[in-house]
Protein backbone atom coordinates (compact mmCIF):
# COMPACT_ATOMS: atom_id res chain seq x y z
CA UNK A 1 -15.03 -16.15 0.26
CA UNK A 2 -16.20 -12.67 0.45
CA UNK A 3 -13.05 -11.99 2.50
CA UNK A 4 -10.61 -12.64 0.12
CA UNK A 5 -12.94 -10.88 -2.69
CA UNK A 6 -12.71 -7.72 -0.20
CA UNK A 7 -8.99 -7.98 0.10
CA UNK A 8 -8.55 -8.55 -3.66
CA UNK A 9 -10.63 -5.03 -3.63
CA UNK A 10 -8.49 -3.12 -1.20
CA UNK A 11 -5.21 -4.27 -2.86
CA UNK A 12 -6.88 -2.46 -6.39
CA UNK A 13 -7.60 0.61 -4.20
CA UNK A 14 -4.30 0.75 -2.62
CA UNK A 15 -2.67 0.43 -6.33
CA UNK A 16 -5.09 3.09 -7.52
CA UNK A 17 -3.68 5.12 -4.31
CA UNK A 18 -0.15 4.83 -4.79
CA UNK A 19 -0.16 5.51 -8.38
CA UNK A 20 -2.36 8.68 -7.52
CA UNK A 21 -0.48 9.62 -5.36
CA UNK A 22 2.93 9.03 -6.63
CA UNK A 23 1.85 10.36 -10.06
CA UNK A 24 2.66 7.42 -11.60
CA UNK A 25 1.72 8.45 -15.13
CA UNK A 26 2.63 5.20 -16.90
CA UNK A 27 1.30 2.71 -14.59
CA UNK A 28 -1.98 1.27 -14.50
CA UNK A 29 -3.10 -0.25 -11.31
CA UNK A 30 -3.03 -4.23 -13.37
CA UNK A 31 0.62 -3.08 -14.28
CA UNK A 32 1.05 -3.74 -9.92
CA UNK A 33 1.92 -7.34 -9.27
CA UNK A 34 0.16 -7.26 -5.69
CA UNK A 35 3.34 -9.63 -4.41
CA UNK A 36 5.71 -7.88 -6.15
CA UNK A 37 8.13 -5.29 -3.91
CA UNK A 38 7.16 -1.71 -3.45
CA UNK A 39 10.76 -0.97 -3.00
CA UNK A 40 14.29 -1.37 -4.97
CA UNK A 41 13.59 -3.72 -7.18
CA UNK A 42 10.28 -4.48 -7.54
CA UNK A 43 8.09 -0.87 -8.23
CA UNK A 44 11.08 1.14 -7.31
CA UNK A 45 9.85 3.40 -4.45
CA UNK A 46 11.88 5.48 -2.50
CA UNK A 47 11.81 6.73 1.07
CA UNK A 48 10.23 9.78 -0.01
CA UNK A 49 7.52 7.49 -1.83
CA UNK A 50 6.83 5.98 1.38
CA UNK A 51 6.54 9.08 3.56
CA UNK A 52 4.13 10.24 0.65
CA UNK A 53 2.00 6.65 0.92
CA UNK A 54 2.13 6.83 4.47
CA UNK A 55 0.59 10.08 4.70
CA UNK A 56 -2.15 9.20 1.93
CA UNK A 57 -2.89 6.05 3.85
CA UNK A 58 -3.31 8.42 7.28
CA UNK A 59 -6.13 10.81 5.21
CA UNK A 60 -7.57 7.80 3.36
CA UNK A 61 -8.22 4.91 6.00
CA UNK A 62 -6.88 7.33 9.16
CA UNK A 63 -4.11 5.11 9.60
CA UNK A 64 -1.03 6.37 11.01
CA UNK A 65 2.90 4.52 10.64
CA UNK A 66 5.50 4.96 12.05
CA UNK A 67 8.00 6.43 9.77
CA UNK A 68 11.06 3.95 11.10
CA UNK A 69 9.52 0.66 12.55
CA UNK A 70 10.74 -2.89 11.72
CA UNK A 71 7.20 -3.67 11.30
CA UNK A 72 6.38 -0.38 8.71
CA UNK A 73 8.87 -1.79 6.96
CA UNK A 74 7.39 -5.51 6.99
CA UNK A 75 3.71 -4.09 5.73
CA UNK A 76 5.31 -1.56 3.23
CA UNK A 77 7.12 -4.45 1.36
CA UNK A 78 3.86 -5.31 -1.14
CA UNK A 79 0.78 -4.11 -2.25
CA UNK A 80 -0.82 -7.45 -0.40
CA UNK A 81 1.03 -6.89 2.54
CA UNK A 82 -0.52 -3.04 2.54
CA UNK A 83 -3.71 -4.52 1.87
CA UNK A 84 -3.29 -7.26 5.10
CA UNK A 85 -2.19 -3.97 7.05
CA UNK A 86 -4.77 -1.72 6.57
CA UNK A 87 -7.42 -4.53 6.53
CA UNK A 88 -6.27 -5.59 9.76
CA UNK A 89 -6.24 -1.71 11.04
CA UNK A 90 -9.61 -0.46 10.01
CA UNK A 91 -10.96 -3.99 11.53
CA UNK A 92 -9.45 -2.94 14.78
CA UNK A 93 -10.69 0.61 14.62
């Protein structure tokens, strides 16, 4: 299934991008429980964290979100979610 290996891929970049970009010192990107939330109570982001990710997301893949959509908040929720989104995105590039 080279799909799923390429999604399994993304969701280790995305966890390498996020802890970049967060400067996450003490996190390792097999620390990130792909399912797990980004927010509250799962990796503990904050709002700022998110207008940080989306704007590494926008210079990495040149995806843009909107900063207060039902449906950024529905692909923000998990690293596999992320992964579905920007899979999905660059596909329809």
């Amino acid at each position: 299934m080279p799909q799923a290996a390429a999604l399994i891929e993304l969701e280790h970049e995305l966890k390498e991008l996020i802890i970049e970009t967060l400067a996450l010192e003490d996190i390792a990107p097999n620390d990130i429980i792909s399912t797990d939330a980004l927010f509250n109570e799962g990796l503990g982001l904050d709002s700022i964290d998110a207008l940080e990710l989306g704007l590494a997301l926008k210079s990495r893949y040149g995806i843009s979100v909107s900063s207060d959509s039902q449906e950024t908040r529905k692909h923000f929720q998990s690293v596999r979610a992320l992964a579905e989104f920007v899979s999905t995105s660059r596909s329809q590039a």
